[in-house]
PDB file of N, CA and C in Angstrom:
ATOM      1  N   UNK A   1     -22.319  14.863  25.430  1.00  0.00           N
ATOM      2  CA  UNK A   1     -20.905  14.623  25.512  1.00  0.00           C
ATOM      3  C   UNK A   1     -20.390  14.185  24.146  1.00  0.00           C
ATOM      4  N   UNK A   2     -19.219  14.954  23.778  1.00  0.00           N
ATOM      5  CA  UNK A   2     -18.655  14.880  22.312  1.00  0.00           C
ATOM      6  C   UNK A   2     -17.787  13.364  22.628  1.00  0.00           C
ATOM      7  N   UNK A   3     -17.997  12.639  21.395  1.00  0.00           N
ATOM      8  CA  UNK A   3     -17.123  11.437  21.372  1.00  0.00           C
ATOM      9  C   UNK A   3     -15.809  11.863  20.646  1.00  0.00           C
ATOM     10  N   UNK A   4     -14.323  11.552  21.397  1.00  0.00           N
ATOM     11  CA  UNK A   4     -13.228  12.259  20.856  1.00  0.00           C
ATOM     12  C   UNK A   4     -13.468  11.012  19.303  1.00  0.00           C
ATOM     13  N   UNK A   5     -12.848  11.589  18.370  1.00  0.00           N
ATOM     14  CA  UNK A   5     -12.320  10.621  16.628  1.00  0.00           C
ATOM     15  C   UNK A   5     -11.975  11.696  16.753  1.00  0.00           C
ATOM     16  N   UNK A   6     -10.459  10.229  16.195  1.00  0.00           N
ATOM     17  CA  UNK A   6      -9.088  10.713  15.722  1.00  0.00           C
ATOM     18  C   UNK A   6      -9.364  11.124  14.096  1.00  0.00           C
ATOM     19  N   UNK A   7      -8.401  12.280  13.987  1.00  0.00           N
ATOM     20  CA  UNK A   7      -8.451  13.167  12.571  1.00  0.00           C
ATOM     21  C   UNK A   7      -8.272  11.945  11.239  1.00  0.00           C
ATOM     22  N   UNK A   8      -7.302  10.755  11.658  1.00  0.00           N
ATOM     23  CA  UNK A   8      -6.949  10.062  10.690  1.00  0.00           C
ATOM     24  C   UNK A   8      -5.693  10.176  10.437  1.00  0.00           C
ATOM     25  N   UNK A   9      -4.431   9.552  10.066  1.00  0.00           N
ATOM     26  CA  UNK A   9      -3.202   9.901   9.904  1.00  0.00           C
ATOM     27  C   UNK A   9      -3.013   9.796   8.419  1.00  0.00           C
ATOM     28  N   UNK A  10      -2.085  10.519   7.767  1.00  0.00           N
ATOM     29  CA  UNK A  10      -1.458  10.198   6.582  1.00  0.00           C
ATOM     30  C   UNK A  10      -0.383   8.698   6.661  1.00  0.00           C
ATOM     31  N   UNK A  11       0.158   8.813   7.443  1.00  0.00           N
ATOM     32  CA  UNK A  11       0.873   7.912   7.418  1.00  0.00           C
ATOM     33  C   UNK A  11       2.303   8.169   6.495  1.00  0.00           C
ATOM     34  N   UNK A  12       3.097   7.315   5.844  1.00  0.00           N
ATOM     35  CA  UNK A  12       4.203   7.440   5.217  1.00  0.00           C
ATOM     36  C   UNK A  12       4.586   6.434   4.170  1.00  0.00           C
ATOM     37  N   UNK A  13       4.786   6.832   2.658  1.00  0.00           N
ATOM     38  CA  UNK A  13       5.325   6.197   1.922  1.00  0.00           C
ATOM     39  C   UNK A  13       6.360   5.896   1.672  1.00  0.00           C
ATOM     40  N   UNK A  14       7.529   4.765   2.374  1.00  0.00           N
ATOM     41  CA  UNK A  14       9.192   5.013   2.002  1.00  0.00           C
ATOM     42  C   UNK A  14       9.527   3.844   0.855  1.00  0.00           C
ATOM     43  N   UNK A  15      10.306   4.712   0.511  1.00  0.00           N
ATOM     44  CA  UNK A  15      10.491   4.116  -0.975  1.00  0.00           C
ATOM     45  C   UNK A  15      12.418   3.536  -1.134  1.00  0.00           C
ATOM     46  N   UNK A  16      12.652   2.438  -1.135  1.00  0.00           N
ATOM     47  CA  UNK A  16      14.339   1.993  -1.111  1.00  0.00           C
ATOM     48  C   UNK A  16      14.598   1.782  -2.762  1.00  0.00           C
ATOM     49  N   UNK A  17      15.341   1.020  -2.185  1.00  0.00           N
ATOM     50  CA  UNK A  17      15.945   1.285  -3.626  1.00  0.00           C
ATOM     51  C   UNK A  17      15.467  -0.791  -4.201  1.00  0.00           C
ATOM     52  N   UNK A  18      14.892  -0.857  -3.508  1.00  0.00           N
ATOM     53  CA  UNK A  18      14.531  -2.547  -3.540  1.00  0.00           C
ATOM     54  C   UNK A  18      13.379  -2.621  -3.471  1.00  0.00           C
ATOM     55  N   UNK A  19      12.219  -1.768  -2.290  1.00  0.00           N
ATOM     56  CA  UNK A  19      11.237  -2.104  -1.958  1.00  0.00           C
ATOM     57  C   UNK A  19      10.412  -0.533  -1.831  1.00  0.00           C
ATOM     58  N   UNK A  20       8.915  -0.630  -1.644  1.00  0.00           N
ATOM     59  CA  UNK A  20       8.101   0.126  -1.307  1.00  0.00           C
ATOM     60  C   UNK A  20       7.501  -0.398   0.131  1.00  0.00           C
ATOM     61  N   UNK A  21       7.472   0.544   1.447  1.00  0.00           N
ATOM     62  CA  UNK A  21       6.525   0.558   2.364  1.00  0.00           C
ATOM     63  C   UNK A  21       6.040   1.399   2.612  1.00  0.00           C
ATOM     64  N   UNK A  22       4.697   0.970   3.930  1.00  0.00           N
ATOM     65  CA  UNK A  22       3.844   2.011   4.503  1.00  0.00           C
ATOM     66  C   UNK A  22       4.173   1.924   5.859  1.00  0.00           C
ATOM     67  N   UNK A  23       4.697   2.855   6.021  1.00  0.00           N
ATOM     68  CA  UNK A  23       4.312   3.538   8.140  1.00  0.00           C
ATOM     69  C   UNK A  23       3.539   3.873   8.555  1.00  0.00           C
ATOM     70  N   UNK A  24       3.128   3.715   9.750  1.00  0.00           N
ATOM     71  CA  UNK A  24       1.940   4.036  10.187  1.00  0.00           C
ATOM     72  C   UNK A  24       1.912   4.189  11.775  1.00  0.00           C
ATOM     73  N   UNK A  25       0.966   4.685  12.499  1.00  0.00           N
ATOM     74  CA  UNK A  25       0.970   4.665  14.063  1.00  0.00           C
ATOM     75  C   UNK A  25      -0.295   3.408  14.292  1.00  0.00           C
ATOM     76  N   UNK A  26      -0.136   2.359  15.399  1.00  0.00           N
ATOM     77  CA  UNK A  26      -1.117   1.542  15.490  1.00  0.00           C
ATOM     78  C   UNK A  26      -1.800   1.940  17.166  1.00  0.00           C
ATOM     79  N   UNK A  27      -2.855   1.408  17.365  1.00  0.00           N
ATOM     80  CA  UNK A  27      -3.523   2.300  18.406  1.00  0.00           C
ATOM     81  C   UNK A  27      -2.832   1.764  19.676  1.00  0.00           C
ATOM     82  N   UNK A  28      -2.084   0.679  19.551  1.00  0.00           N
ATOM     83  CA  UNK A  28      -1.658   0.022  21.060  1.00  0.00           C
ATOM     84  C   UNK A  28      -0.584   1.005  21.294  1.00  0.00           C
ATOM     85  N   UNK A  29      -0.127   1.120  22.797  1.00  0.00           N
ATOM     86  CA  UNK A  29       0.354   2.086  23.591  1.00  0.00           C
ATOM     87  C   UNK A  29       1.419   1.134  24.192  1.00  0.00           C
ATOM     88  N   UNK A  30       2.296   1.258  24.422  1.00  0.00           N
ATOM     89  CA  UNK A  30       4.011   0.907  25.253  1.00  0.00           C
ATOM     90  C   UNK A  30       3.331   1.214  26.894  1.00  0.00           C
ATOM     91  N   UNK A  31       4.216   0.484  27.423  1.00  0.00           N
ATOM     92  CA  UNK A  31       3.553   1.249  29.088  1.00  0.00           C
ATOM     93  C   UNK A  31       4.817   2.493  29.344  1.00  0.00           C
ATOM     94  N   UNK A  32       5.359   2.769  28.551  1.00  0.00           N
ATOM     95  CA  UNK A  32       6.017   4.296  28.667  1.00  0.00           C
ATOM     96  C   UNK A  32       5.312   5.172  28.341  1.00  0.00           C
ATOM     97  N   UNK A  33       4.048   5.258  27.494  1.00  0.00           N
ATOM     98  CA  UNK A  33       3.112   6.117  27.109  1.00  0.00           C
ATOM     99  C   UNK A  33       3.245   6.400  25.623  1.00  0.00           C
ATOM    100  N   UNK A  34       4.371   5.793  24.909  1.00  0.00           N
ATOM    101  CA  UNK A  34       4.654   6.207  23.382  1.00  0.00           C
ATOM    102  C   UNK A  34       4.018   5.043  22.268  1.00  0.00           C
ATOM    103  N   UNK A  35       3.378   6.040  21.078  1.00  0.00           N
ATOM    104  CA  UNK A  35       3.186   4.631  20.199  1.00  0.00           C
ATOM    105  C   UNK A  35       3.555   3.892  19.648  1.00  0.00           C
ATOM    106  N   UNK A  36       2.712   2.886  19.111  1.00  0.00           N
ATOM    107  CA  UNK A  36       3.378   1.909  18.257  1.00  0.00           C
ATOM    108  C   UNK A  36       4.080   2.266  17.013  1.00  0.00           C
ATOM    109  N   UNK A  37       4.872   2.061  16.243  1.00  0.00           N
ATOM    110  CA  UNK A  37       4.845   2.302  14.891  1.00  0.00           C
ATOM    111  C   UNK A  37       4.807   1.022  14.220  1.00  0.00           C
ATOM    112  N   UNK A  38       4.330   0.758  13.425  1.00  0.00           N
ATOM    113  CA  UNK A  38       4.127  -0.806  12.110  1.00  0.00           C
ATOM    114  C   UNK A  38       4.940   0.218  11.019  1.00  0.00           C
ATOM    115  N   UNK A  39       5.455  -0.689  10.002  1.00  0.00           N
ATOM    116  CA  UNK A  39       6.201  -0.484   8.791  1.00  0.00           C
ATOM    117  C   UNK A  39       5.349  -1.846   7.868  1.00  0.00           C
ATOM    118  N   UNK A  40       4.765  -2.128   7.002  1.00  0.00           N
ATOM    119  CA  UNK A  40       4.338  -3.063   6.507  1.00  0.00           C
ATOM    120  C   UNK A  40       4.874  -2.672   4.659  1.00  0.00           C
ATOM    121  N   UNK A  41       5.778  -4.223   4.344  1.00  0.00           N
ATOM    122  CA  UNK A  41       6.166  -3.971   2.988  1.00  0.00           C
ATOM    123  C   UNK A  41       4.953  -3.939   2.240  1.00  0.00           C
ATOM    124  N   UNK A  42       4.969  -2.565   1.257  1.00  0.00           N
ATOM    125  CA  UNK A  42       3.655  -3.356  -0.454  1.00  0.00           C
ATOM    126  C   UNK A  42       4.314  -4.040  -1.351  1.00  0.00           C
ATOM    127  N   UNK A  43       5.282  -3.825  -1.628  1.00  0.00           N
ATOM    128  CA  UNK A  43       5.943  -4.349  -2.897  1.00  0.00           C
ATOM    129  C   UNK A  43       6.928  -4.145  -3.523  1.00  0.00           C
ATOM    130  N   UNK A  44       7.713  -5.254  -4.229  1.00  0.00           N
ATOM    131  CA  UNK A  44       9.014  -4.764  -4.262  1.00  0.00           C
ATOM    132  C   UNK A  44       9.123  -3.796  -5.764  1.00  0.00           C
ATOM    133  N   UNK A  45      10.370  -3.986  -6.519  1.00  0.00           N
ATOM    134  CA  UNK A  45      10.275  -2.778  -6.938  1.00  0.00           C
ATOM    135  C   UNK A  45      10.576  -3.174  -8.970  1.00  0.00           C
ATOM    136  N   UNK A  46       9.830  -3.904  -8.970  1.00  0.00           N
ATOM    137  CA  UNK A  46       9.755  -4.698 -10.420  1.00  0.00           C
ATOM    138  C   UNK A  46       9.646  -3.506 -11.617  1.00  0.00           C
ATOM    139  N   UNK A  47       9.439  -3.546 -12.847  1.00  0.00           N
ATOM    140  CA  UNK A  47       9.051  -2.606 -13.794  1.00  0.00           C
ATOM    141  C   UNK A  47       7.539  -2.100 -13.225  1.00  0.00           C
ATOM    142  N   UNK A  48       6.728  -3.377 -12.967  1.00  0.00           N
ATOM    143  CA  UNK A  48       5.098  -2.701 -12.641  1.00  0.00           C
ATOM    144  C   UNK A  48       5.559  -1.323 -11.688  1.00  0.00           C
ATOM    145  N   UNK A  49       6.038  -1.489 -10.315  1.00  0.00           N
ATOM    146  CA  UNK A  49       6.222  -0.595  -9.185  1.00  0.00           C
ATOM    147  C   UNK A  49       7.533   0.292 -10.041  1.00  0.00           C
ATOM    148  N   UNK A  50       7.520   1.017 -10.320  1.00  0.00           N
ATOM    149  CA  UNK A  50       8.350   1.927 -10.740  1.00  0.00           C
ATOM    150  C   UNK A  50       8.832   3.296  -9.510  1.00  0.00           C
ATOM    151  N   UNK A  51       7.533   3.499  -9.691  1.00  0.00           N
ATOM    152  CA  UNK A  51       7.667   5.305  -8.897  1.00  0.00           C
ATOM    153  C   UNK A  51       6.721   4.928  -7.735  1.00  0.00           C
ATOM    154  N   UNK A  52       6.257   6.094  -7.126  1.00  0.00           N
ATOM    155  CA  UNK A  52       5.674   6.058  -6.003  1.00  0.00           C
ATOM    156  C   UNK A  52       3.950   6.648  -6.351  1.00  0.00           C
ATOM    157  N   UNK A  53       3.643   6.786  -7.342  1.00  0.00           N
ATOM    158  CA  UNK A  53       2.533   6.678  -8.401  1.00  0.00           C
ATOM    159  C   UNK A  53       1.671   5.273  -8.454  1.00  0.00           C
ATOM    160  N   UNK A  54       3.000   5.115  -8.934  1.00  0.00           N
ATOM    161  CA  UNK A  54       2.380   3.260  -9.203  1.00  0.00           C
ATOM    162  C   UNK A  54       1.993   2.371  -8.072  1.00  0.00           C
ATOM    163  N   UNK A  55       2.649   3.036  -6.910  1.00  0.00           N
ATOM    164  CA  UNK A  55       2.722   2.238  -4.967  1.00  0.00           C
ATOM    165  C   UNK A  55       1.212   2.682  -4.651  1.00  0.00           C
ATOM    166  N   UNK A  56       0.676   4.094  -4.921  1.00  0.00           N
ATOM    167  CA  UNK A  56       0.131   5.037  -4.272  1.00  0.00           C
ATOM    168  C   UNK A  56      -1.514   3.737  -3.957  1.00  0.00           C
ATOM    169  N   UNK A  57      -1.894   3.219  -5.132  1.00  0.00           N
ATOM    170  CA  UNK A  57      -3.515   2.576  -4.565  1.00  0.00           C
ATOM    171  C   UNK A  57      -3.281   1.803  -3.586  1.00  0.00           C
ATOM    172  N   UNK A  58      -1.693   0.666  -3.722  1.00  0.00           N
ATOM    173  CA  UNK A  58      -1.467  -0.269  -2.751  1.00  0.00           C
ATOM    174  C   UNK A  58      -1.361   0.576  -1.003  1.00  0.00           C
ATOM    175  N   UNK A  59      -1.104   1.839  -0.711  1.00  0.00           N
ATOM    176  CA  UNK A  59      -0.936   2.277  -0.202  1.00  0.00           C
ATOM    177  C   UNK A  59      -2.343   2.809   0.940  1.00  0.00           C
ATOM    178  N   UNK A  60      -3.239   3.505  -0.380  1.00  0.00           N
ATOM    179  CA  UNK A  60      -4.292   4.081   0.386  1.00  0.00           C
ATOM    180  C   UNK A  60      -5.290   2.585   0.762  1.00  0.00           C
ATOM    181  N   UNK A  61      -5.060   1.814  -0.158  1.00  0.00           N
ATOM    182  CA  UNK A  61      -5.970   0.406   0.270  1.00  0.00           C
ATOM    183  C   UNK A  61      -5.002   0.087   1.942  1.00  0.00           C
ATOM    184  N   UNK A  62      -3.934   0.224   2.708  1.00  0.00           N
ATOM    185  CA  UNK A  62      -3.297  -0.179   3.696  1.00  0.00           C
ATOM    186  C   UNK A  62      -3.751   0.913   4.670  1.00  0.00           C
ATOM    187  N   UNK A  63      -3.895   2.127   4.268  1.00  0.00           N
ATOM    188  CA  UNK A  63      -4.431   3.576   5.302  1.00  0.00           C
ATOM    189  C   UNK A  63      -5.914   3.538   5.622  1.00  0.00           C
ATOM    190  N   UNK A  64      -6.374   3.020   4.731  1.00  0.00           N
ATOM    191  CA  UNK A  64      -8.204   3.195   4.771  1.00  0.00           C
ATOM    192  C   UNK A  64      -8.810   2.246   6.017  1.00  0.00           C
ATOM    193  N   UNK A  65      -8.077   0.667   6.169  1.00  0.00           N
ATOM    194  CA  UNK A  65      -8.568   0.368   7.728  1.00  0.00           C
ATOM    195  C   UNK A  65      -8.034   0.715   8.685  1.00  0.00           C
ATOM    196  N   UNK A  66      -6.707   1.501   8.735  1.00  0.00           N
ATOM    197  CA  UNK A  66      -6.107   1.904   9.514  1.00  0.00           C
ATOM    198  C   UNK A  66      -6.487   3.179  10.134  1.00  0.00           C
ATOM    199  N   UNK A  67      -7.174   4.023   9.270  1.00  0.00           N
ATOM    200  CA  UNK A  67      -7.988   5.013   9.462  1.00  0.00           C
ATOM    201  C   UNK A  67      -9.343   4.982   9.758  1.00  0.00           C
ATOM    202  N   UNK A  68      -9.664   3.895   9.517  1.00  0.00           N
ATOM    203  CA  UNK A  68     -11.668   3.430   9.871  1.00  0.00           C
ATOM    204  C   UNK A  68     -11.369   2.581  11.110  1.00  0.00           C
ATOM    205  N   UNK A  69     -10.225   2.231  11.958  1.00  0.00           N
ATOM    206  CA  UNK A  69     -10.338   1.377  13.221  1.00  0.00           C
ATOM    207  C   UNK A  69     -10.054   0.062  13.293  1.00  0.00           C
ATOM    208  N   UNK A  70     -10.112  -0.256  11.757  1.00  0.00           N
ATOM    209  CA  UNK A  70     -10.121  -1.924  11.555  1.00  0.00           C
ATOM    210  C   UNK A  70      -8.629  -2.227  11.530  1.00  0.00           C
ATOM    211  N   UNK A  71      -8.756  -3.985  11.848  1.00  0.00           N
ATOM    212  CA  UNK A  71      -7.139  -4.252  11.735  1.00  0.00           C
ATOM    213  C   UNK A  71      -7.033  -4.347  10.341  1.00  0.00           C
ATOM    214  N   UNK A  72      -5.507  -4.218  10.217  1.00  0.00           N
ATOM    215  CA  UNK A  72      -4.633  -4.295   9.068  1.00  0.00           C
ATOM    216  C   UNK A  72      -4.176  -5.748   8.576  1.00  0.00           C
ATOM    217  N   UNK A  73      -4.243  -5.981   7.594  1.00  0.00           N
ATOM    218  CA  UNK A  73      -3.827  -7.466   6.741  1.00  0.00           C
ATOM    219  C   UNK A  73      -3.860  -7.234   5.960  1.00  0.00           C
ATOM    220  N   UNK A  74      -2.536  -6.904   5.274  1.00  0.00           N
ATOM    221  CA  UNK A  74      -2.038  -7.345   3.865  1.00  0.00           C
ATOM    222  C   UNK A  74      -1.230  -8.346   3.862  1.00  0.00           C
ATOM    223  N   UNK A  75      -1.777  -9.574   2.921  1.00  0.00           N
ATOM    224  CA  UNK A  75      -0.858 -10.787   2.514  1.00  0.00           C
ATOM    225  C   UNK A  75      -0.057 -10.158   1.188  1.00  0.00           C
ATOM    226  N   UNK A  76       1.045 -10.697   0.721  1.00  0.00           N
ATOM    227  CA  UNK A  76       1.398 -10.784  -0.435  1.00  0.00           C
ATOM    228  C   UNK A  76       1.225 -11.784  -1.557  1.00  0.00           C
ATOM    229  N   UNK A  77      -0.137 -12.508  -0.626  1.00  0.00           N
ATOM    230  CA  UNK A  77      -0.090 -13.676  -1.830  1.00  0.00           C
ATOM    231  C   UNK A  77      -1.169 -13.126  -2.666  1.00  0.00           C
ATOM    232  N   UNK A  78      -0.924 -13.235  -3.745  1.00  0.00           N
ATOM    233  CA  UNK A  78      -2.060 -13.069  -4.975  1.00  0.00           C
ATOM    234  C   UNK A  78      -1.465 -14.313  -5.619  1.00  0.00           C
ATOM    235  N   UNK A  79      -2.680 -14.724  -6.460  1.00  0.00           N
ATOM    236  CA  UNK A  79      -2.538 -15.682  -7.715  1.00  0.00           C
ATOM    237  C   UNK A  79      -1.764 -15.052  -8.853  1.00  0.00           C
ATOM    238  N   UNK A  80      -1.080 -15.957  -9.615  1.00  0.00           N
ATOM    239  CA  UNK A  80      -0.529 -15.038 -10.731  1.00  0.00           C
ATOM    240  C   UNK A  80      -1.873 -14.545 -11.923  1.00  0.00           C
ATOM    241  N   UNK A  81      -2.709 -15.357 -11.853  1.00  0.00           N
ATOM    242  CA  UNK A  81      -3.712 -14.893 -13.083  1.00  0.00           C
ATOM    243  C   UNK A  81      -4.383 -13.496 -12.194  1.00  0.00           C
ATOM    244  N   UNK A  82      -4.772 -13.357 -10.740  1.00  0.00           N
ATOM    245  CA  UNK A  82      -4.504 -12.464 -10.879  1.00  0.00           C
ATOM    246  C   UNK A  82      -4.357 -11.199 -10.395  1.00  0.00           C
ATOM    247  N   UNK A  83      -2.796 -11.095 -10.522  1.00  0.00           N
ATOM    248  CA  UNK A  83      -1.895 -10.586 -10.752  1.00  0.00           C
ATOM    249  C   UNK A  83      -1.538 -10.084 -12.077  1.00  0.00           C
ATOM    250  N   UNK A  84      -1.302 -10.653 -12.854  1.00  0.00           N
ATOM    251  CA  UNK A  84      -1.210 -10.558 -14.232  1.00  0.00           C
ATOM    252  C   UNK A  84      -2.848  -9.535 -14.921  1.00  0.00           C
ATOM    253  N   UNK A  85      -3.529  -9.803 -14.196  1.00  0.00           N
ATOM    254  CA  UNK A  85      -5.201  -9.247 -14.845  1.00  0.00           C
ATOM    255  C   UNK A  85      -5.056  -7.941 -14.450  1.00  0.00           C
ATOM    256  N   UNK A  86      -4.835  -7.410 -13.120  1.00  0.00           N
ATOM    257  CA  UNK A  86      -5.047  -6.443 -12.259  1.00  0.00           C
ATOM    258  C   UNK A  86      -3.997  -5.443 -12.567  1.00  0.00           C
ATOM    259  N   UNK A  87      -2.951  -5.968 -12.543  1.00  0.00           N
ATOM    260  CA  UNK A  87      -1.648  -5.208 -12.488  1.00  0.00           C
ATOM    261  C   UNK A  87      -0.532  -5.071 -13.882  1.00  0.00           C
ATOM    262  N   UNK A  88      -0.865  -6.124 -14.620  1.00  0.00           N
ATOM    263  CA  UNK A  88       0.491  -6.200 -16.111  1.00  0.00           C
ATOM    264  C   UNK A  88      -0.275  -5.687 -16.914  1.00  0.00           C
ATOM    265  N   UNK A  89      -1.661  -5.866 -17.305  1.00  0.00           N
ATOM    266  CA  UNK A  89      -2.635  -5.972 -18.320  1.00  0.00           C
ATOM    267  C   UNK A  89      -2.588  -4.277 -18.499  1.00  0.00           C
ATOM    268  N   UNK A  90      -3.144  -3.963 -17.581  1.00  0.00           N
ATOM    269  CA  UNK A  90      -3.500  -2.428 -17.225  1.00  0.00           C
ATOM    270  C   UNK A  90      -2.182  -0.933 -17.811  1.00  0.00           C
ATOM    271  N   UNK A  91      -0.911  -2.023 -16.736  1.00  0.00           N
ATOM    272  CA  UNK A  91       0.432  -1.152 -17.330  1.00  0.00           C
ATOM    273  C   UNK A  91       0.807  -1.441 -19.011  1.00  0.00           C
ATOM    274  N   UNK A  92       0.822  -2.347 -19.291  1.00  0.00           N
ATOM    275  CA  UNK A  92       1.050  -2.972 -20.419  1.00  0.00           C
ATOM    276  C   UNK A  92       0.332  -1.651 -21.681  1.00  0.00           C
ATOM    277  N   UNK A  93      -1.521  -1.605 -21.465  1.00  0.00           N
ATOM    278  CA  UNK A  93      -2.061  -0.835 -22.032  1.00  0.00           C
ATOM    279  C   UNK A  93      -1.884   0.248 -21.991  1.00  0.00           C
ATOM    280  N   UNK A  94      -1.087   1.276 -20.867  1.00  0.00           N
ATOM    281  CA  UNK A  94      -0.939   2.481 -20.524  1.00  0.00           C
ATOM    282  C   UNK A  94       0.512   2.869 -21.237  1.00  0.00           C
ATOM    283  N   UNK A  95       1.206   1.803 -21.149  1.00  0.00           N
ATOM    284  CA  UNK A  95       2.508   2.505 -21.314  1.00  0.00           C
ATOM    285  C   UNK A  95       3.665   1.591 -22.380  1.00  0.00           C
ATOM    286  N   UNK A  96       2.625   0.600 -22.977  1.00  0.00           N
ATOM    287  CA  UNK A  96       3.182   0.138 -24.671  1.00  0.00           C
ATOM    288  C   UNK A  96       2.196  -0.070 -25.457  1.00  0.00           C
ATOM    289  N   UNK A  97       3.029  -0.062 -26.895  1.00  0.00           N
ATOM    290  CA  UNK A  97       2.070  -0.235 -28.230  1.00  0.00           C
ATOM    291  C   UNK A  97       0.799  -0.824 -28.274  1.00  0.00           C
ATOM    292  N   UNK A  98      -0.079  -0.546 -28.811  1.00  0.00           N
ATOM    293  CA  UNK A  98      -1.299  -0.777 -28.922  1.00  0.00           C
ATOM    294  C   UNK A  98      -1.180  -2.650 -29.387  1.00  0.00           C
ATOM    295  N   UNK A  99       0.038  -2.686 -30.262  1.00  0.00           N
ATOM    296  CA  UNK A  99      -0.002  -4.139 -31.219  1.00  0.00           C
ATOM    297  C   UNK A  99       0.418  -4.701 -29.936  1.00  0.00           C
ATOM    298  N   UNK A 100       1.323  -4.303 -28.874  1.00  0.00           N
ATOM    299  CA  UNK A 100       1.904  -5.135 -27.960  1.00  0.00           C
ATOM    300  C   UNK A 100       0.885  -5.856 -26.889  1.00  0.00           C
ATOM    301  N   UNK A 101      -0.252  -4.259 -26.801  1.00  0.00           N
ATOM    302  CA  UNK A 101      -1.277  -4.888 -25.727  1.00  0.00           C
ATOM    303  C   UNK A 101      -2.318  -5.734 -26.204  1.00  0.00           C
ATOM    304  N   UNK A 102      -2.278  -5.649 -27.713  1.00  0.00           N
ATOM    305  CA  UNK A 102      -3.221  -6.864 -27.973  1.00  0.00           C
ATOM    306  C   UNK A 102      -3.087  -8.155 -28.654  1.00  0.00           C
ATOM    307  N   UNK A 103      -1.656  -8.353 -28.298  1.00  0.00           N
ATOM    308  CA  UNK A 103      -0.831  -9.570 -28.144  1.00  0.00           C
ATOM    309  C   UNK A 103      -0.740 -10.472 -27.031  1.00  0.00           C
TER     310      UNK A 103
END
């Protein structure tokens, strides 16, 4: 006997003019028979978050337990150090002067 697994969803990136989220279907069921939908914010929309490029890792890191079965938790708390390590350091080097990033 075949065990049914689900294909996995893409899910949805919406992008405002303030913020970035992810949509998604969650496995609990309504007693009308229709699903859930979750909307969970990643982040708002600073110089780091620009485009939907820049959203895209925060994104697949929110699809990957959602797609393996596990629950979902994203906090928004990070530390600023880091924050600053992970996320400024990186853009900083990609997309200004060499003298700037090693300032």
């Amino acid at each position: 006997m075949r065990k049914n697994r689900s294909r996995g969803q893409k899910g949805e990136l919406i992008e405002t003019a303030w913020a970035f989220s992810a949509r998604y279907y969650v496995n609990e069921v309504y007693a009308n028979g229709r699903r859930k939908t979750k909307c969970e914010k990643l982040a708002d929309r600073p110089e780091i978050y620009r485009s939907r490029i820049d959203v895209q890792p925060l994104f697949d890191a929110v699809m990957a337990p959602v797609n393996g079965g596990q629950e979902v938790r994203v906090t928004g708390q990070t530390s600023l150090a880091d924050s600053f390590e992970k996320h400024y350091l990186p853009w900083v080097e990609a997309n200004k002067a060499a003298s700037t990033a090693q300032g």
